[in-house]
N, C-alpha and C. Protein backbone atom coordinates (compact mmCIF):
# COMPACT_ATOMS: atom_id res chain seq x y z
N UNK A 1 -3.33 8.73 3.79
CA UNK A 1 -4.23 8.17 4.79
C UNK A 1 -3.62 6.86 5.30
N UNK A 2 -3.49 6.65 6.70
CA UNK A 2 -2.83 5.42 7.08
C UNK A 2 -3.94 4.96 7.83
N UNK A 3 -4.31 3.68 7.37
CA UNK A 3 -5.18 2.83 8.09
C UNK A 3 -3.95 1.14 8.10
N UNK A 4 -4.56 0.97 9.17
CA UNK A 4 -3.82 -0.19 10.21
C UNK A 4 -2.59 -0.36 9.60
N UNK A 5 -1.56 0.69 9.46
CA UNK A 5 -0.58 0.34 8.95
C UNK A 5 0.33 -0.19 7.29
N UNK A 6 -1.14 -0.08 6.16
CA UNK A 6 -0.99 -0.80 5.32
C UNK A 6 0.07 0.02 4.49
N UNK A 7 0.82 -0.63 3.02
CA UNK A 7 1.22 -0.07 2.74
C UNK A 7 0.63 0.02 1.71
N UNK A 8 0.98 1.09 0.53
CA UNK A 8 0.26 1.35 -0.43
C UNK A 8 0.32 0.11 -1.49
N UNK A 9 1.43 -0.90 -1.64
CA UNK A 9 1.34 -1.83 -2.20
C UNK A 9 0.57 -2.63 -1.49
N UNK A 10 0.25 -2.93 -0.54
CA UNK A 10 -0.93 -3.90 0.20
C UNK A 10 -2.30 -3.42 -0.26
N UNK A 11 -2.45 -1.97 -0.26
CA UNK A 11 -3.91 -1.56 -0.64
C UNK A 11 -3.99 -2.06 -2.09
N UNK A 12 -2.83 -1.90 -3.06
CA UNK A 12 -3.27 -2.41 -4.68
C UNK A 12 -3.53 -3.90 -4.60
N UNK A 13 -2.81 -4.38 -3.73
CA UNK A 13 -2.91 -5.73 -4.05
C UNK A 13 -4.81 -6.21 -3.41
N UNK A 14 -4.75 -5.63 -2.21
CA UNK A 14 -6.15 -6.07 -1.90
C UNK A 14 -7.30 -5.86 -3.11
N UNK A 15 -7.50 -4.67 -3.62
CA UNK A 15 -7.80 -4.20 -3.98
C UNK A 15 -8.27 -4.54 -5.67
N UNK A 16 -6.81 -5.16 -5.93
CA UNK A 16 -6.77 -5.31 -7.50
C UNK A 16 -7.42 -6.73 -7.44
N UNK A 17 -7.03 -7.77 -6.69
CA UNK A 17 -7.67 -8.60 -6.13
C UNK A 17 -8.99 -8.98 -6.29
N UNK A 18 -10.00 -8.00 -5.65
CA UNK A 18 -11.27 -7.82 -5.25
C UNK A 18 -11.83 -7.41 -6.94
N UNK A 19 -10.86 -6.89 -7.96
CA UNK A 19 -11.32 -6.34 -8.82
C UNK A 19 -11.95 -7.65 -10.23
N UNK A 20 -11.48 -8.62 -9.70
CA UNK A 20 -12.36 -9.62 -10.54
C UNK A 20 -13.23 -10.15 -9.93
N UNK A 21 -13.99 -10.78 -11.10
CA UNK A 21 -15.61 -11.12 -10.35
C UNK A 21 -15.07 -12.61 -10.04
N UNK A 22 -14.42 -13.49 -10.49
CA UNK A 22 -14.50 -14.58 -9.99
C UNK A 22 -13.34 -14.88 -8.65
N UNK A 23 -12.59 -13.71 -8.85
CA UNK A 23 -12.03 -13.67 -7.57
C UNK A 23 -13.13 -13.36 -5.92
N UNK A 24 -13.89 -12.57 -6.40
CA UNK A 24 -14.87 -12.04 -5.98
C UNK A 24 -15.95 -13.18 -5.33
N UNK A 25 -16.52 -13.84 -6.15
CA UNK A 25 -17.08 -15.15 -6.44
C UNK A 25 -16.71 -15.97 -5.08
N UNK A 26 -15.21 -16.53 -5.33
CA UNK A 26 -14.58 -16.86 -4.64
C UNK A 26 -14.37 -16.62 -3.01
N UNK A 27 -14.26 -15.41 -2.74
CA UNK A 27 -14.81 -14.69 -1.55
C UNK A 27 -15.40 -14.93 -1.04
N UNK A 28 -16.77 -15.11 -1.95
CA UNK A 28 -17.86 -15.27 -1.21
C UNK A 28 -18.38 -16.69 -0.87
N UNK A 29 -17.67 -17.60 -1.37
CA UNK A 29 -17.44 -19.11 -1.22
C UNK A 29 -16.74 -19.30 0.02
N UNK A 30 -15.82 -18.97 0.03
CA UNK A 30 -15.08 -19.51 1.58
C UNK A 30 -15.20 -18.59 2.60
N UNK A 31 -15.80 -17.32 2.66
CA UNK A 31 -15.97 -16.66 3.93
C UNK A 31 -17.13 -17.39 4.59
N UNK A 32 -17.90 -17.75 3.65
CA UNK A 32 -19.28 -19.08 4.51
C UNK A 32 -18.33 -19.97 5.46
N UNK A 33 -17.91 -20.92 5.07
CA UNK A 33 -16.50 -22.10 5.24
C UNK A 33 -15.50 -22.49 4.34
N UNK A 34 -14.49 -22.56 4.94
CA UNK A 34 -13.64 -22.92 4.07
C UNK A 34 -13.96 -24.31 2.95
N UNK A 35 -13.27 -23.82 1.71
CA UNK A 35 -13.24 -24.97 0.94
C UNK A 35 -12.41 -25.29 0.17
N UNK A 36 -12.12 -26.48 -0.28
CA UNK A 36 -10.45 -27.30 -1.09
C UNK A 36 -10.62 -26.94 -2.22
N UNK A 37 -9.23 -26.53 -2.62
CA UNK A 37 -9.15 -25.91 -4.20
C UNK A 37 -10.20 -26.53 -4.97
N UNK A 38 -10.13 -27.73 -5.14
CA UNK A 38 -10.41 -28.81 -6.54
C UNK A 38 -11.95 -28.40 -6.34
N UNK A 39 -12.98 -28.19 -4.93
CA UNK A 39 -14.33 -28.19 -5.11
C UNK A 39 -14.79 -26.81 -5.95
N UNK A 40 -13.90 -25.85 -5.22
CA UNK A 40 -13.78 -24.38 -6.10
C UNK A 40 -13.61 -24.26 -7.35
N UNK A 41 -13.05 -25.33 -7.75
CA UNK A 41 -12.29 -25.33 -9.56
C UNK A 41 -13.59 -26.21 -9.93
N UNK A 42 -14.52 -26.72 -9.44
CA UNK A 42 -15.46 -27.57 -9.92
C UNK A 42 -16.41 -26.57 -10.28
N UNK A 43 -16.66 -25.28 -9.69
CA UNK A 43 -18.14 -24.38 -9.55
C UNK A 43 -17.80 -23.56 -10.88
N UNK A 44 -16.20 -23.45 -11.77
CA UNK A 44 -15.89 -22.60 -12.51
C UNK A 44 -15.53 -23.48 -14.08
N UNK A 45 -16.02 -22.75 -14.98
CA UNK A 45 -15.70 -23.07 -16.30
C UNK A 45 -14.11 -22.89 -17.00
N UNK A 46 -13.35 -23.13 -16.25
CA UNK A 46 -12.19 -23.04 -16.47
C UNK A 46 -10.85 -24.34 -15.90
N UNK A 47 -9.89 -24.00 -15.78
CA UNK A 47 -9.16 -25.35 -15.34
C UNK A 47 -8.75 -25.31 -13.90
N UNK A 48 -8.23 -26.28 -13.19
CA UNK A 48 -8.02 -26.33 -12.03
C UNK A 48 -6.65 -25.00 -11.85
N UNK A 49 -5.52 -24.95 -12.81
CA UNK A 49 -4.58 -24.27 -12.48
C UNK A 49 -5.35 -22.89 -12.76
N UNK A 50 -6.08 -22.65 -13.43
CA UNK A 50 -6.05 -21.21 -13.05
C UNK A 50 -7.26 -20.79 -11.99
N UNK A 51 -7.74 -21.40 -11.44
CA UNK A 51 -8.63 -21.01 -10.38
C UNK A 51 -7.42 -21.03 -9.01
N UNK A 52 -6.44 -22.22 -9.05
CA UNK A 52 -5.43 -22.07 -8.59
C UNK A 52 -4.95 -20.15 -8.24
N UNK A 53 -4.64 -20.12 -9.46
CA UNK A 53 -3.55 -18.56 -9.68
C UNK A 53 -4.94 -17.71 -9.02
N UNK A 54 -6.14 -17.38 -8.99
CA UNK A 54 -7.00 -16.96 -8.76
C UNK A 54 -6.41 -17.01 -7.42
N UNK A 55 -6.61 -18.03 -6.65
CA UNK A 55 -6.58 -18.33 -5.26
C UNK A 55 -5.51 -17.55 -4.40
N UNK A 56 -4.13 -17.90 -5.48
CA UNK A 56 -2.51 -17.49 -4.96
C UNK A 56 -2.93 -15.71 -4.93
N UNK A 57 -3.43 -15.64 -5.91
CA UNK A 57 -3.71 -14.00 -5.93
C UNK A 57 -4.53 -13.26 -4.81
N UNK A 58 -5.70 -14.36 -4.31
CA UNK A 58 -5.90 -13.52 -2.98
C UNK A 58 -5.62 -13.70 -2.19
N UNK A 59 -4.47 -14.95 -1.56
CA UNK A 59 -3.30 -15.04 -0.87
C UNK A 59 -2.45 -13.88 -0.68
N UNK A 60 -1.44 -14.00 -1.70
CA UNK A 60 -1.12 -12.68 -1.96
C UNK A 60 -1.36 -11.07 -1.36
N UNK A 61 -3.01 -10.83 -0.91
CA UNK A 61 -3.38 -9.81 -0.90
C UNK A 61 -4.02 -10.24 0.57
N UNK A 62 -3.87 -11.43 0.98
CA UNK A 62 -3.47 -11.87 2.22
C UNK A 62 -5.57 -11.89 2.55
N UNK A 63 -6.48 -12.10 1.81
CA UNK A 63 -8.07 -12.19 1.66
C UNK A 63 -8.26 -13.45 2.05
N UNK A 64 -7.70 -14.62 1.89
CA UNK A 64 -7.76 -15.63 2.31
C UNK A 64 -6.11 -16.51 2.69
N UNK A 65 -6.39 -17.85 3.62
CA UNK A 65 -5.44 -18.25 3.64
C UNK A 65 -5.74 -19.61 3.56
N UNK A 66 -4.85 -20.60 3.50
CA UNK A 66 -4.71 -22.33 2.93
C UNK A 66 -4.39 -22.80 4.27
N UNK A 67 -4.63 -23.63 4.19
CA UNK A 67 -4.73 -24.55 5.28
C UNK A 67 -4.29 -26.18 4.72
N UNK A 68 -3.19 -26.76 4.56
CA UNK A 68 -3.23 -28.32 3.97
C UNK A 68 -3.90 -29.18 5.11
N UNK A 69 -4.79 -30.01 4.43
CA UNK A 69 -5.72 -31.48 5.39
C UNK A 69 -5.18 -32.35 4.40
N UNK A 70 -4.11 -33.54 4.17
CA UNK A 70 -3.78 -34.31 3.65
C UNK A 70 -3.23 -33.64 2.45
N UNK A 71 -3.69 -34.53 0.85
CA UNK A 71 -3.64 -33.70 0.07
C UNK A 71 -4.38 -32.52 -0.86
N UNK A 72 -5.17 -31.97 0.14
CA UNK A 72 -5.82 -31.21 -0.23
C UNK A 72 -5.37 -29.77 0.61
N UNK A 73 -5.68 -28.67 0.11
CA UNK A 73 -5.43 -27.06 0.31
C UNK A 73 -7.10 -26.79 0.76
N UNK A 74 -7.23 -26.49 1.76
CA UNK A 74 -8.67 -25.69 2.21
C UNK A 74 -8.26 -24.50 2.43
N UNK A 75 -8.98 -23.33 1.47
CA UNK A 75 -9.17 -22.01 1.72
C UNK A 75 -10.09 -21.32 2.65
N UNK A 76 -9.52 -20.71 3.06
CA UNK A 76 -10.63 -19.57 4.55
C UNK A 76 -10.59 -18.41 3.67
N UNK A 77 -11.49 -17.64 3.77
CA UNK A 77 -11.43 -16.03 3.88
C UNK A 77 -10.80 -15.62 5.57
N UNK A 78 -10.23 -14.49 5.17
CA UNK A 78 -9.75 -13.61 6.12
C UNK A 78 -10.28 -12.25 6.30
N UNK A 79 -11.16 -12.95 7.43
CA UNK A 79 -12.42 -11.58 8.30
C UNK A 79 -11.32 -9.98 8.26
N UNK A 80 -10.01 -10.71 9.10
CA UNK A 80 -9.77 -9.23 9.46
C UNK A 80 -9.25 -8.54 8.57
N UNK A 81 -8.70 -9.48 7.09
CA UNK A 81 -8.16 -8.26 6.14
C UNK A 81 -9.69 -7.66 5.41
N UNK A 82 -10.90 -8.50 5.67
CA UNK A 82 -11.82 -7.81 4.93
C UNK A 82 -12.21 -7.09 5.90
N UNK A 83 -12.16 -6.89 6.82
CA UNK A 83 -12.47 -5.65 7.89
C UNK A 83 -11.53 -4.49 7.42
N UNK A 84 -10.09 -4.73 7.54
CA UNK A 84 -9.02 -3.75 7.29
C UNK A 84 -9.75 -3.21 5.81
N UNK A 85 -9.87 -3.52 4.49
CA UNK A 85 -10.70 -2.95 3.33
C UNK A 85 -11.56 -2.09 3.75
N UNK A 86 -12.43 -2.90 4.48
CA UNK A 86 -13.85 -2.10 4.57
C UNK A 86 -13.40 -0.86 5.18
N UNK A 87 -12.60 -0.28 6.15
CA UNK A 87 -12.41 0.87 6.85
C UNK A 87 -11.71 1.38 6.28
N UNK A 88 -10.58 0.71 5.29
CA UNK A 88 -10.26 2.15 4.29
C UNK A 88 -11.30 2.43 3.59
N UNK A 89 -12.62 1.93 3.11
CA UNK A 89 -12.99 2.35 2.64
C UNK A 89 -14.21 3.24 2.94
N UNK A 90 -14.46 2.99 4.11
CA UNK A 90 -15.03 4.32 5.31
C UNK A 90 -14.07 4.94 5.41
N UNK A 91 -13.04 5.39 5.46
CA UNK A 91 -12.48 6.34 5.48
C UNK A 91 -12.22 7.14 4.48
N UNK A 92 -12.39 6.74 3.23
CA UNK A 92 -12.80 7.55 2.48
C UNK A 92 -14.03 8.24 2.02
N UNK A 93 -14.99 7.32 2.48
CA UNK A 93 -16.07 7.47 2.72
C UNK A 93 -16.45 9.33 3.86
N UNK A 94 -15.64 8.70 4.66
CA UNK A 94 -15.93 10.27 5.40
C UNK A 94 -15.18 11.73 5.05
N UNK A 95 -14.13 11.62 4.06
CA UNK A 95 -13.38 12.62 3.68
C UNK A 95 -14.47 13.00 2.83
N UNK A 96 -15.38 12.07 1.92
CA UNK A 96 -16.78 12.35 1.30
C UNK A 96 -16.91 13.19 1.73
N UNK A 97 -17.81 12.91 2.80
CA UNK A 97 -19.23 13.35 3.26
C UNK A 97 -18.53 14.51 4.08
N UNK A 98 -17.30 14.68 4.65
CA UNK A 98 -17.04 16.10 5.28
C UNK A 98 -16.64 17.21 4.02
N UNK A 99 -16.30 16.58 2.80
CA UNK A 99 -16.47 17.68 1.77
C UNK A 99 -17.63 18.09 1.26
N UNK A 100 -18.75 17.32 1.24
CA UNK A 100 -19.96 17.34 0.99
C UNK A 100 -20.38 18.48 1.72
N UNK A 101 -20.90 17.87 3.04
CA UNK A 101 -20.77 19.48 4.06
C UNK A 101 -20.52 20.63 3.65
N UNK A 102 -18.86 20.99 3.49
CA UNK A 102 -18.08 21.83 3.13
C UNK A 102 -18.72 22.72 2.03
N UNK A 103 -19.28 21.77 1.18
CA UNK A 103 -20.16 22.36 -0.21
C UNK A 103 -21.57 22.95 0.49
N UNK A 104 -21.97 21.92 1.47
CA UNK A 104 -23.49 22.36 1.77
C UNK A 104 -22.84 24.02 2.26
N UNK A 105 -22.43 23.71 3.64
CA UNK A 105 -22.09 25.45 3.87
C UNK A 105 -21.93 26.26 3.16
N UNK A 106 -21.19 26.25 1.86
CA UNK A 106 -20.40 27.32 1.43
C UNK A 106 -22.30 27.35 0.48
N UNK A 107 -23.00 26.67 -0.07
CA UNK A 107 -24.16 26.98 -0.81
C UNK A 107 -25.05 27.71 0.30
N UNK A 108 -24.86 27.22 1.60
CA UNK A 108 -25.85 28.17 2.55
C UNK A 108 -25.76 29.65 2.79
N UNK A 109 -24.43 29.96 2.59
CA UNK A 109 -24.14 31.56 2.84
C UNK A 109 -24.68 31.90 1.47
């Protein structure tokens, strides 16, 4: 299935990404507005470097991007790679539901 071009290592990475909750968390913090590492590392029970590696990781998977304002890093979410997700995942979504079908018919005869 090719949606916007991705490659199959782009889908793991999005993907694997999305698969922790505080990565997750995170998400849902800067798609509101962006915000600087250190306030992000403040909301979490852990240390600044690994909310860090958290961050690089959904870099990486290209979910958000950095922005330097002095010495600080402000994170954005990135609408269109979470758009690009969401429609692979309607698209699997409809290979669903047209097998689904497939089942309804074949139970109707």
């Amino acid at each position: 299935m090719v949606v916007d071009q991705w490659s199959d290592a782009e889908v793991d990475r999005v993907f694997q990404a999305l698969a922790d909750a505080t990565r997750r968390d995170i998400m849902t913090r800067v798609v509101e507005h962006g915000r600087s590492v250190s306030v992000l590392a403040q909301d979490y029970d852990m240390s600044f470097a690994a909310v860090q590696k958290h961050v690089a990781v959904l870099e990486r998977a290209t979910l958000v991007t950095k922005q330097r304002n002095g010495r600080e890093q402000i994170v954005h979410g990135n609408l269109d790679a979470i758009r690009r997700a969401a429609r692979l995942l309607e698209g699997y979504e409809q290979i669903w539901r047209l097998r689904a079908d497939r089942i309804d018919d074949l139970l109707a005869e």
